[in-house]
Structures are given as C-alpha cells and as structure tokens.
PDB file of N, CA and C in Angstrom:
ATOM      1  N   UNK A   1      18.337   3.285  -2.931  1.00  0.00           N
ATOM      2  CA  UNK A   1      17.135   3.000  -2.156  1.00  0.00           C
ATOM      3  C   UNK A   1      16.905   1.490  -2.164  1.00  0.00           C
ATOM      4  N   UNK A   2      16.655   0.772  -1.253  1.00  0.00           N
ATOM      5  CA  UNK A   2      16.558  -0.800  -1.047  1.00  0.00           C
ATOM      6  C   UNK A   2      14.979  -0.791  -1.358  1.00  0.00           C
ATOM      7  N   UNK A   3      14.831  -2.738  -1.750  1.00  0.00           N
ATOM      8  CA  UNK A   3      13.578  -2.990  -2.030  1.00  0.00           C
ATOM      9  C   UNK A   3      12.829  -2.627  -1.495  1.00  0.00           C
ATOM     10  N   UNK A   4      12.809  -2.728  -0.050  1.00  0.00           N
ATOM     11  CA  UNK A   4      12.238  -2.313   0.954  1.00  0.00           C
ATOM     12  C   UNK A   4      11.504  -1.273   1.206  1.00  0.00           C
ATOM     13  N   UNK A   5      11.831  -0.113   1.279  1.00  0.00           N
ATOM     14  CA  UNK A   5      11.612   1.386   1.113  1.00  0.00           C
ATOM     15  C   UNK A   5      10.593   1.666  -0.359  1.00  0.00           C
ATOM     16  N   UNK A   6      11.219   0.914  -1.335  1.00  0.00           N
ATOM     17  CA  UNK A   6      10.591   1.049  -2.764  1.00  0.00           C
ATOM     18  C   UNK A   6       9.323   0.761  -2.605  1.00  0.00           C
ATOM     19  N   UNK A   7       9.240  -0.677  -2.082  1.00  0.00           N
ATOM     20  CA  UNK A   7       8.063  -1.182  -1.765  1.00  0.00           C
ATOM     21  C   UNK A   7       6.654  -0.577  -1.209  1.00  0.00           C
ATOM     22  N   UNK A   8       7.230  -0.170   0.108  1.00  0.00           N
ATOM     23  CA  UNK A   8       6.736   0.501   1.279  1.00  0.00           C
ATOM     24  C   UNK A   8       6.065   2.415   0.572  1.00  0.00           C
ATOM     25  N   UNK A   9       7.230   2.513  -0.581  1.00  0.00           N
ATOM     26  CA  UNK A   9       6.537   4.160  -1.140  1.00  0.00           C
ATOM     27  C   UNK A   9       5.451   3.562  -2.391  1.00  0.00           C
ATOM     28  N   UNK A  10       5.448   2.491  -2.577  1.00  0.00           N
ATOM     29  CA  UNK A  10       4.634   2.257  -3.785  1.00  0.00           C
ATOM     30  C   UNK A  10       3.302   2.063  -2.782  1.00  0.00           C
ATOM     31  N   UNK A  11       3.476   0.691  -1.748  1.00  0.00           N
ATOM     32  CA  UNK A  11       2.489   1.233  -0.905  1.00  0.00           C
ATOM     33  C   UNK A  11       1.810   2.090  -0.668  1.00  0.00           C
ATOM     34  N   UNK A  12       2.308   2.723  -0.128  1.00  0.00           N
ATOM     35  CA  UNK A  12       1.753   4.541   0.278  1.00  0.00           C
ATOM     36  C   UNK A  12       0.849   5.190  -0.811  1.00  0.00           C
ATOM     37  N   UNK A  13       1.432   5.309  -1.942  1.00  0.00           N
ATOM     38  CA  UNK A  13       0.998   5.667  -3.074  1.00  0.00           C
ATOM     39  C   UNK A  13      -0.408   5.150  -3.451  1.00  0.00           C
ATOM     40  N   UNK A  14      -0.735   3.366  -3.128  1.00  0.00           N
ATOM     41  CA  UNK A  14      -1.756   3.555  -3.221  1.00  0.00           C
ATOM     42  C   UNK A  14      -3.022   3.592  -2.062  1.00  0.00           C
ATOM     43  N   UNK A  15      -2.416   4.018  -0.864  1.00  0.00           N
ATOM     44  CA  UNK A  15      -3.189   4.426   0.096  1.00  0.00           C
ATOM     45  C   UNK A  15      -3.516   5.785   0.235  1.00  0.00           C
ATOM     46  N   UNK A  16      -3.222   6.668  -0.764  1.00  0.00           N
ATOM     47  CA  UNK A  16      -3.907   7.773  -0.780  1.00  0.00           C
ATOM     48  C   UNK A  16      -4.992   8.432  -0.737  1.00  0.00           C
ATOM     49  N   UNK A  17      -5.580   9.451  -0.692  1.00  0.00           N
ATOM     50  CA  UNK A  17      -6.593   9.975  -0.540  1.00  0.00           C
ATOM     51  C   UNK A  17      -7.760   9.745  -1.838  1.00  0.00           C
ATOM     52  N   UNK A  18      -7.345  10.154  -2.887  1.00  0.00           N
ATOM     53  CA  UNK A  18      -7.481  10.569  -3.973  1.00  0.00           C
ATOM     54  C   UNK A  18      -7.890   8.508  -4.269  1.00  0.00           C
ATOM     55  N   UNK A  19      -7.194   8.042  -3.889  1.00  0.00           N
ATOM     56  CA  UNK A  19      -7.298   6.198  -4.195  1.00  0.00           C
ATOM     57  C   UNK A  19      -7.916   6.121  -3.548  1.00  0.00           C
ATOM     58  N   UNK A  20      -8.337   5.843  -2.325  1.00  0.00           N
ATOM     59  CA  UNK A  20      -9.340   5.546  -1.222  1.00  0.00           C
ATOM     60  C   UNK A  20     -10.561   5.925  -1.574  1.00  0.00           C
ATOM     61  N   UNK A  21     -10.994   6.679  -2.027  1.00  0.00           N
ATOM     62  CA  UNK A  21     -12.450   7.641  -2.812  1.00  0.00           C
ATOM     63  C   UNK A  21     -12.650   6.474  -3.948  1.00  0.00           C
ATOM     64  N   UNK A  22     -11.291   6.142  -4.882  1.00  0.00           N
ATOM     65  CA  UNK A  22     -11.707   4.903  -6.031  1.00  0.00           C
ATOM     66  C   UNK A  22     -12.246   3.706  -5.517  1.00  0.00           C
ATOM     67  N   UNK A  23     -11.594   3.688  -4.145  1.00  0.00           N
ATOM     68  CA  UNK A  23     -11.332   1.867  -3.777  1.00  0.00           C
ATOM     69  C   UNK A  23     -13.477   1.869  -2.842  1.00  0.00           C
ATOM     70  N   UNK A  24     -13.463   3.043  -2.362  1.00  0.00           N
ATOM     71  CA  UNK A  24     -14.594   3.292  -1.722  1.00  0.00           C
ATOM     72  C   UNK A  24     -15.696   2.816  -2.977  1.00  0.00           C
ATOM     73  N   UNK A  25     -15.397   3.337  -4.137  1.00  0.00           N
ATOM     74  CA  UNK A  25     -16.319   3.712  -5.455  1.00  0.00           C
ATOM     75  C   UNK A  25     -16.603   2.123  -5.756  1.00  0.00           C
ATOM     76  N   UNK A  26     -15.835   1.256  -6.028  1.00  0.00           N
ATOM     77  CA  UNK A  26     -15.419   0.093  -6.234  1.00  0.00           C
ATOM     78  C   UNK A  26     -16.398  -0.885  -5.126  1.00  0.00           C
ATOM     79  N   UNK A  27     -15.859  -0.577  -4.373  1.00  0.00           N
ATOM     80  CA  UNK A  27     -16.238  -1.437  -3.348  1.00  0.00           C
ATOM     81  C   UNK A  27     -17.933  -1.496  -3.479  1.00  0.00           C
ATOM     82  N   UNK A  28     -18.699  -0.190  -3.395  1.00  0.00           N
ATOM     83  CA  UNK A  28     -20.040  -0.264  -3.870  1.00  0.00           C
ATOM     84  C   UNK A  28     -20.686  -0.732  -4.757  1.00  0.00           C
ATOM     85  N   UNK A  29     -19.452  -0.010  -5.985  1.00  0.00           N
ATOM     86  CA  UNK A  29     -20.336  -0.804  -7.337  1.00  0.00           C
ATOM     87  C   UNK A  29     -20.202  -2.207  -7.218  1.00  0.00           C
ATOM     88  N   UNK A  30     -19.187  -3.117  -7.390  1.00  0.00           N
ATOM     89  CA  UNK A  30     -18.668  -4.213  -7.467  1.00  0.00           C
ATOM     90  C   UNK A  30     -19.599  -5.292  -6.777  1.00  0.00           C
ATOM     91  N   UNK A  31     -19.348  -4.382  -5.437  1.00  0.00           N
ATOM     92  CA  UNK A  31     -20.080  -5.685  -4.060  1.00  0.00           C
ATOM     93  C   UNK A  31     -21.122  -5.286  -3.482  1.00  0.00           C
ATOM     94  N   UNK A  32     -21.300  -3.944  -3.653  1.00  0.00           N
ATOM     95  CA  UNK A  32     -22.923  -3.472  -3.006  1.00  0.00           C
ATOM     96  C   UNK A  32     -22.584  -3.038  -1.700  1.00  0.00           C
ATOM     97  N   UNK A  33     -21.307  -2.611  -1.557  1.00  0.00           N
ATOM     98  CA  UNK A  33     -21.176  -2.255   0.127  1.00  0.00           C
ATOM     99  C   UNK A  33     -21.972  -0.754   0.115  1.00  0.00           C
ATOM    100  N   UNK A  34     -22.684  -0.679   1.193  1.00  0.00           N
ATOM    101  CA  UNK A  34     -23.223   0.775   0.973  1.00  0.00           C
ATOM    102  C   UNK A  34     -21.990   2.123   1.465  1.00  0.00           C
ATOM    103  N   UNK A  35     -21.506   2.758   0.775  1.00  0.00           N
ATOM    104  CA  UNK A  35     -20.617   3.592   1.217  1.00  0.00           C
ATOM    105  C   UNK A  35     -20.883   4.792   2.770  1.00  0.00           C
ATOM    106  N   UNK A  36     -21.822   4.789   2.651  1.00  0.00           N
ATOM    107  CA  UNK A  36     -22.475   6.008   3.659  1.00  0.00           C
ATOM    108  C   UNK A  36     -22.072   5.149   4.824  1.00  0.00           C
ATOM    109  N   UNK A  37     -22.834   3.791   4.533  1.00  0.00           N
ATOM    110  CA  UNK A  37     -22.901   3.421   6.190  1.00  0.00           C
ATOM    111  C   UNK A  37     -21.151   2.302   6.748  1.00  0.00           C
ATOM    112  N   UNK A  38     -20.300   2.371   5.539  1.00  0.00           N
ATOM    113  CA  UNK A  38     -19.222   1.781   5.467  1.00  0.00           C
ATOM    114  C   UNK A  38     -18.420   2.891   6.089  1.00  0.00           C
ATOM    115  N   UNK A  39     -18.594   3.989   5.604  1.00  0.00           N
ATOM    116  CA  UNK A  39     -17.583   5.013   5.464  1.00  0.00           C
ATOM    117  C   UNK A  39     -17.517   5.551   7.339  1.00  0.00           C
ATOM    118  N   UNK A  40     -19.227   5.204   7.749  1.00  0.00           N
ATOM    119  CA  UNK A  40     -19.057   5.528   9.345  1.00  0.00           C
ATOM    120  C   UNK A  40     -18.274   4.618   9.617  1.00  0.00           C
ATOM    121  N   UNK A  41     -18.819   3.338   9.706  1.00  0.00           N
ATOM    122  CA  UNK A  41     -17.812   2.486  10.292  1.00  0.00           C
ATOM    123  C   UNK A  41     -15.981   2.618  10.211  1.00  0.00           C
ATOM    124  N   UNK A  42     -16.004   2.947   8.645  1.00  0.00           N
ATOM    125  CA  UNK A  42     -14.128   3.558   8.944  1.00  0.00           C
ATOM    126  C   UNK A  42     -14.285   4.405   9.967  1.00  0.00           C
ATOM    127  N   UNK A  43     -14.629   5.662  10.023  1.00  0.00           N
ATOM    128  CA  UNK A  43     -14.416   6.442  10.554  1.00  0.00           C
ATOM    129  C   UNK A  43     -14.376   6.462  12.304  1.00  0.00           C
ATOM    130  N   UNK A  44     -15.361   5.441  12.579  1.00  0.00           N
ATOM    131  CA  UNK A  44     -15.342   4.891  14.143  1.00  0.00           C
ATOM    132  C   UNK A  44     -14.228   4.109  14.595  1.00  0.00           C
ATOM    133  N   UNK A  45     -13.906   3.385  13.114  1.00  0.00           N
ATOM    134  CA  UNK A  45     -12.365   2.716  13.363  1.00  0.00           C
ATOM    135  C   UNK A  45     -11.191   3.129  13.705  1.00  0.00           C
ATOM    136  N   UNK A  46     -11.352   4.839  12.749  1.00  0.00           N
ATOM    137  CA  UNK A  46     -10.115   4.935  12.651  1.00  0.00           C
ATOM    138  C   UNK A  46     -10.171   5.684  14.188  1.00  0.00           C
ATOM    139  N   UNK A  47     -10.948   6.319  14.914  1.00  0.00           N
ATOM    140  CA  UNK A  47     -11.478   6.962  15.842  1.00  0.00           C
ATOM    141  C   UNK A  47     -10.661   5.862  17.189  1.00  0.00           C
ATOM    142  N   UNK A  48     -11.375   4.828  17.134  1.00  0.00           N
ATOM    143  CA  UNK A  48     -10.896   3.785  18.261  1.00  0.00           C
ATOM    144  C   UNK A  48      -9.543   3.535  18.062  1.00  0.00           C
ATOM    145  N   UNK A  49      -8.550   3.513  17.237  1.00  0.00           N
ATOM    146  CA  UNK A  49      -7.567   3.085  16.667  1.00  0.00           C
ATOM    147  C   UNK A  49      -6.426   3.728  16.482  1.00  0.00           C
ATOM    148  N   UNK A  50      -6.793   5.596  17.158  1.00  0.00           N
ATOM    149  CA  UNK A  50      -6.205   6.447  16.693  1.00  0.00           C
ATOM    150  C   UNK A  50      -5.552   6.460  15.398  1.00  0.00           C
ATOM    151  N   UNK A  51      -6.023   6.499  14.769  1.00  0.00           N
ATOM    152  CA  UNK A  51      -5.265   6.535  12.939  1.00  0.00           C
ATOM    153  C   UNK A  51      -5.676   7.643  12.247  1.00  0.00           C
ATOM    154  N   UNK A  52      -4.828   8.134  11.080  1.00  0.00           N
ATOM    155  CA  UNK A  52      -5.364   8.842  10.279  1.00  0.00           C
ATOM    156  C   UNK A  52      -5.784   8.499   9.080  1.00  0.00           C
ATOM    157  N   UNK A  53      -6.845   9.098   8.485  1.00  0.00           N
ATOM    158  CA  UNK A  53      -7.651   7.814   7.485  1.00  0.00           C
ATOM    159  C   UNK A  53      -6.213   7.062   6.601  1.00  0.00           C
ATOM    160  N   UNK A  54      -5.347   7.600   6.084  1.00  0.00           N
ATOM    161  CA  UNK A  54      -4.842   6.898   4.882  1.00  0.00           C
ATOM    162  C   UNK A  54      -4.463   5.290   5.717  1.00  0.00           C
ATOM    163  N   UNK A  55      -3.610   5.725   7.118  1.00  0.00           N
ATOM    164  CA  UNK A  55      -2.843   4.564   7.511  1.00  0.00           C
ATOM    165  C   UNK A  55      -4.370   3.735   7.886  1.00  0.00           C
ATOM    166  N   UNK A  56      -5.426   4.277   8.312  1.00  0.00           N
ATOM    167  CA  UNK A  56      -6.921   3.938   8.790  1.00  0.00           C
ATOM    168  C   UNK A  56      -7.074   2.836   7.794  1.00  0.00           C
ATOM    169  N   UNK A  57      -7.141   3.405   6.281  1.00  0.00           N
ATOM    170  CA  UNK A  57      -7.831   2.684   5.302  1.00  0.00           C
ATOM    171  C   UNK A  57      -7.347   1.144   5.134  1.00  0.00           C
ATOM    172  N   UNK A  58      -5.622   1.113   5.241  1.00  0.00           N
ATOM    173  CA  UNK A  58      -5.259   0.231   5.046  1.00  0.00           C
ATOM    174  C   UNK A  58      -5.263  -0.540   6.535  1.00  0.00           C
ATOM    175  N   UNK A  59      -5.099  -0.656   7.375  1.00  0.00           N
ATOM    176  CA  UNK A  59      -5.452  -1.658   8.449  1.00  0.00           C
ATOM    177  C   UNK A  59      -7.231  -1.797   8.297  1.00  0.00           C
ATOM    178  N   UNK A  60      -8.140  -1.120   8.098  1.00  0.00           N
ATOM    179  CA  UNK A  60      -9.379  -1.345   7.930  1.00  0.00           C
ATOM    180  C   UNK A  60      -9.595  -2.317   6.879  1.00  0.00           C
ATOM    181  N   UNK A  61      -9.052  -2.162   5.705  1.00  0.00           N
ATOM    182  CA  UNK A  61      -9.309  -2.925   4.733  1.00  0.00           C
ATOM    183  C   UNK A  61      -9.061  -4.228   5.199  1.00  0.00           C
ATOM    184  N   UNK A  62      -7.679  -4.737   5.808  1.00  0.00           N
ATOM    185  CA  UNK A  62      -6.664  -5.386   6.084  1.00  0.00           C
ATOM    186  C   UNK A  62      -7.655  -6.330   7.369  1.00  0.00           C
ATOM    187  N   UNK A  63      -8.125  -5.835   8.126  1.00  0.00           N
ATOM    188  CA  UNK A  63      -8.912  -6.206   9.140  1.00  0.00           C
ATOM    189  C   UNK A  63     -10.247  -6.573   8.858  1.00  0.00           C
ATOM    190  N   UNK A  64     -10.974  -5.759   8.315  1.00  0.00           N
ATOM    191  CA  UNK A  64     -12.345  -5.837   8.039  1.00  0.00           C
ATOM    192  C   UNK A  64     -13.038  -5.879   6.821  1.00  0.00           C
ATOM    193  N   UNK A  65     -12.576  -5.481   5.724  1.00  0.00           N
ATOM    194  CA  UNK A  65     -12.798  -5.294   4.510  1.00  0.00           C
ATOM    195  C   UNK A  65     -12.279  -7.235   4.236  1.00  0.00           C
ATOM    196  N   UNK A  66     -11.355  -7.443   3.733  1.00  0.00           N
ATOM    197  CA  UNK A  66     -10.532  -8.387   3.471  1.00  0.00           C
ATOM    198  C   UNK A  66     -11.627  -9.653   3.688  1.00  0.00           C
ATOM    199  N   UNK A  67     -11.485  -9.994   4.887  1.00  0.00           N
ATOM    200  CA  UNK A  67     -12.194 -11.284   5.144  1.00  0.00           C
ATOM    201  C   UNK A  67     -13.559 -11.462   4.559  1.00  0.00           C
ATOM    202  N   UNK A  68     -14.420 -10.000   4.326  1.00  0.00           N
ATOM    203  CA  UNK A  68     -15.810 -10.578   3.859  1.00  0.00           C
ATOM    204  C   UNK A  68     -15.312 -10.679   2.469  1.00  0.00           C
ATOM    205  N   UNK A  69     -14.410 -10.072   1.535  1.00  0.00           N
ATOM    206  CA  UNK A  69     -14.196 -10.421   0.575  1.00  0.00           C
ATOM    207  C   UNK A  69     -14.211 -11.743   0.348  1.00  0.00           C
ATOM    208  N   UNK A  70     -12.844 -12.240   1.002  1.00  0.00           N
ATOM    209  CA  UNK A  70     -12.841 -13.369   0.565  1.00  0.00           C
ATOM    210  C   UNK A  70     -14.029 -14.519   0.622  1.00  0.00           C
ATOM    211  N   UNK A  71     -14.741 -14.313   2.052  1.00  0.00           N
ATOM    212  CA  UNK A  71     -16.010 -15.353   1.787  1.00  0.00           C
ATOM    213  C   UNK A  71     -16.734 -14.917   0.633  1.00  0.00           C
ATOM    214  N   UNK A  72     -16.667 -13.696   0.083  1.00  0.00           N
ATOM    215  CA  UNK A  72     -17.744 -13.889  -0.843  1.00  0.00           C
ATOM    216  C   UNK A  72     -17.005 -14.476  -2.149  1.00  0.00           C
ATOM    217  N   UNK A  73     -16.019 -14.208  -2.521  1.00  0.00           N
ATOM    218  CA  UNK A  73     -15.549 -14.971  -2.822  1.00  0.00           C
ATOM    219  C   UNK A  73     -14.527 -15.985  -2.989  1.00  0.00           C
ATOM    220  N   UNK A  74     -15.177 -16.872  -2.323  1.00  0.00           N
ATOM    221  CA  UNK A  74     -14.977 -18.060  -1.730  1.00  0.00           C
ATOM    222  C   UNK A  74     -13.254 -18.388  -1.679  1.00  0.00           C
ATOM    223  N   UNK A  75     -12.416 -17.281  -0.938  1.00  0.00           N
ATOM    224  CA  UNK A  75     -11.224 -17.452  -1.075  1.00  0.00           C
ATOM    225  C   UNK A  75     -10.469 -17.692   0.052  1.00  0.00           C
ATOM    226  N   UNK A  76      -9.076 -18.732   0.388  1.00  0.00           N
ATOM    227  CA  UNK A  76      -8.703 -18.971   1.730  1.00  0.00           C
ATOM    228  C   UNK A  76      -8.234 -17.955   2.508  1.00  0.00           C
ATOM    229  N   UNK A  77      -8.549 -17.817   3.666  1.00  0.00           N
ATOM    230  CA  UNK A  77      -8.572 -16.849   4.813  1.00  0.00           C
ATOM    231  C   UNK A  77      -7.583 -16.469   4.289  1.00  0.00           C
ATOM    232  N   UNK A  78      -7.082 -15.144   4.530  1.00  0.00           N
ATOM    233  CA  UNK A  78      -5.636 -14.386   4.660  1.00  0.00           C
ATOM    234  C   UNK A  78      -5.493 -14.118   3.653  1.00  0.00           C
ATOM    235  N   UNK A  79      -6.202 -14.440   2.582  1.00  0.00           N
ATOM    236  CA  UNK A  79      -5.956 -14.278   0.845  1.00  0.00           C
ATOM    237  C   UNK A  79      -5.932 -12.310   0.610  1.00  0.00           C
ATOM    238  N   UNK A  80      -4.609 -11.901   0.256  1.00  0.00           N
ATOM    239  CA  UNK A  80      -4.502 -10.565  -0.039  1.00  0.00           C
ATOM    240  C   UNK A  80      -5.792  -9.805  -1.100  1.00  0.00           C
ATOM    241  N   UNK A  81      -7.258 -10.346  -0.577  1.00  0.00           N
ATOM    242  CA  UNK A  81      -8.046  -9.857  -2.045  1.00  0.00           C
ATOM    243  C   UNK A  81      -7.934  -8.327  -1.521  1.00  0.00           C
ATOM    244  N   UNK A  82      -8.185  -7.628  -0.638  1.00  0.00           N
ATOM    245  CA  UNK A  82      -8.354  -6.410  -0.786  1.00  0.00           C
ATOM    246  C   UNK A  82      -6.999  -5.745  -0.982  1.00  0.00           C
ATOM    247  N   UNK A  83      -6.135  -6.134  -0.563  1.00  0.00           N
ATOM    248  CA  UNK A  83      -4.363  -5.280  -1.457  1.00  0.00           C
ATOM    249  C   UNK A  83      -4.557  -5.295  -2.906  1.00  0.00           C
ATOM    250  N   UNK A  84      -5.022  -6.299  -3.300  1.00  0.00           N
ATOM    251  CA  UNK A  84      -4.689  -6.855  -4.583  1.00  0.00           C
ATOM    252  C   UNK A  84      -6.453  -5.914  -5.072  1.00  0.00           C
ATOM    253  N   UNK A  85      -7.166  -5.412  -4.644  1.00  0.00           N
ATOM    254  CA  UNK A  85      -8.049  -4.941  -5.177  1.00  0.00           C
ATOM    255  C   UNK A  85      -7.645  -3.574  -5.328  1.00  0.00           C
ATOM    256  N   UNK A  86      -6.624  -2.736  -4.333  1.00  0.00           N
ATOM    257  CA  UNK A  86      -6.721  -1.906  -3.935  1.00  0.00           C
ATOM    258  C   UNK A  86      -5.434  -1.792  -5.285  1.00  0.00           C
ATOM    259  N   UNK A  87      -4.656  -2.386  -5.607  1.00  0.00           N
ATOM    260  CA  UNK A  87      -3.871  -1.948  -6.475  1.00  0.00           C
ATOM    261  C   UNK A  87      -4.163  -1.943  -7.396  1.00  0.00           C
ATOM    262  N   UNK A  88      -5.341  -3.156  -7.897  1.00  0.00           N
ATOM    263  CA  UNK A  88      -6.065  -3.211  -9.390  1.00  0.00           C
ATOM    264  C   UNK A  88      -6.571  -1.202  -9.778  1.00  0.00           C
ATOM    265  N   UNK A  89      -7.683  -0.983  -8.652  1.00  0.00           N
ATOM    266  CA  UNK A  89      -8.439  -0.088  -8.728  1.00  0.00           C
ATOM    267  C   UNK A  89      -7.100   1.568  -8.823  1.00  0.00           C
ATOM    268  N   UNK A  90      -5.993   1.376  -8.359  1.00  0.00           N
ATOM    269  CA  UNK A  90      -5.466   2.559  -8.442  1.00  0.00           C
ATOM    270  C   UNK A  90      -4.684   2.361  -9.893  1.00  0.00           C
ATOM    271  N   UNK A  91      -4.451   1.356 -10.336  1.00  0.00           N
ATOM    272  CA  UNK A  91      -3.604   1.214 -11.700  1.00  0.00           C
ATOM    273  C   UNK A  91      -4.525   1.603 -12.969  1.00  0.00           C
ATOM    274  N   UNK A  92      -5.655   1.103 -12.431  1.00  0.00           N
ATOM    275  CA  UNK A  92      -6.326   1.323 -13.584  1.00  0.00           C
ATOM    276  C   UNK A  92      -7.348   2.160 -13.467  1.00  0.00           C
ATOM    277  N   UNK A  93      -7.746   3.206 -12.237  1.00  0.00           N
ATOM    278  CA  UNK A  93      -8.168   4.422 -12.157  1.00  0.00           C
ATOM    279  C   UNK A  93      -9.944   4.126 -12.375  1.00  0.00           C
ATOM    280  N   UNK A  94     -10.827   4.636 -11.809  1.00  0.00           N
ATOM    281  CA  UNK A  94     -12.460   4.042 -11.719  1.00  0.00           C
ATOM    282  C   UNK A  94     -13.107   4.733 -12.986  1.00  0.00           C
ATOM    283  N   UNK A  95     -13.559   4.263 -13.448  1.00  0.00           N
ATOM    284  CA  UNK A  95     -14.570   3.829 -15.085  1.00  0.00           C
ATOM    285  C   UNK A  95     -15.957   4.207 -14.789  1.00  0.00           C
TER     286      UNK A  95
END
C-alpha cells in the first residue's frame, strides 16, 4: 500500500461519524460555537454541496470552520488549525 492511500485511510478514519460528534463537542466547549445552530449550518452545507456529512464535515471544516479559527487565534490564513484539531480530538478521544 503506498503513502498515499495510507494517508488518505488515516484521513477517513478521522472523519468519521463517531469523531465528528467529538470534534462538534470540542468545538463548543473550547470556542463557544453553539452546536445547534452550527450543526444547521453543516447541514445546509452539506445540502447545497451535495455531500454526505462525513466528506461534508471535512470540506466544511476546511472552508468554514478553519478560517474563524485561525483569526481567533491569531494564526496565518491557510494554517491547518482545524485538521490539526480534528486529529488532536480523535487521538485523544473527548474528556
């Protein structure tokens, strides 16, 4: 199996269902996003976008999630904070 593929299933892995519910959990406690009224907005996304939530979550994050991160904290555009959140929160499972 090439890096590639490896990569791409570790990916996946943490775009799961079961992770997305953590990264959702996270996202509230952490930053105060309100989940109810976040969770419409995925859902209108994934709606316009034709997606199904998992592939949804990650272009949402990737698109919309991401950037307010980084202004809040204060990080340069394009900065992977929500990958890099999204892998923290599945490695180490919500507390």
């Amino acid at each position: 199996m090439s890096d590639e593929s490896n990569g791409n299933s570790r990916l996946n892995s943490y775009y799961e269902q079961g992770n997305i519910n953590l990264v959702w959990r996270e996202l509230e406690s952490r930053f105060g996003f309100p989940r109810k009224q976040w969770s419409k907005r995925f859902k209108e996304y994934c709606e316009v976008k034709r997606l199904d939530p998992v592939n949804g979550f990650y272009y949402f994050g990737h698109d919309i999630i991401n950037p307010i991160l980084n202004e809040l904290l204060c990080r340069k555009f394009g900065y992977p904070t929500f990958q890099k959140l999204v892998e923290y929160v599945t490695k180490r499972g919500w507390k």
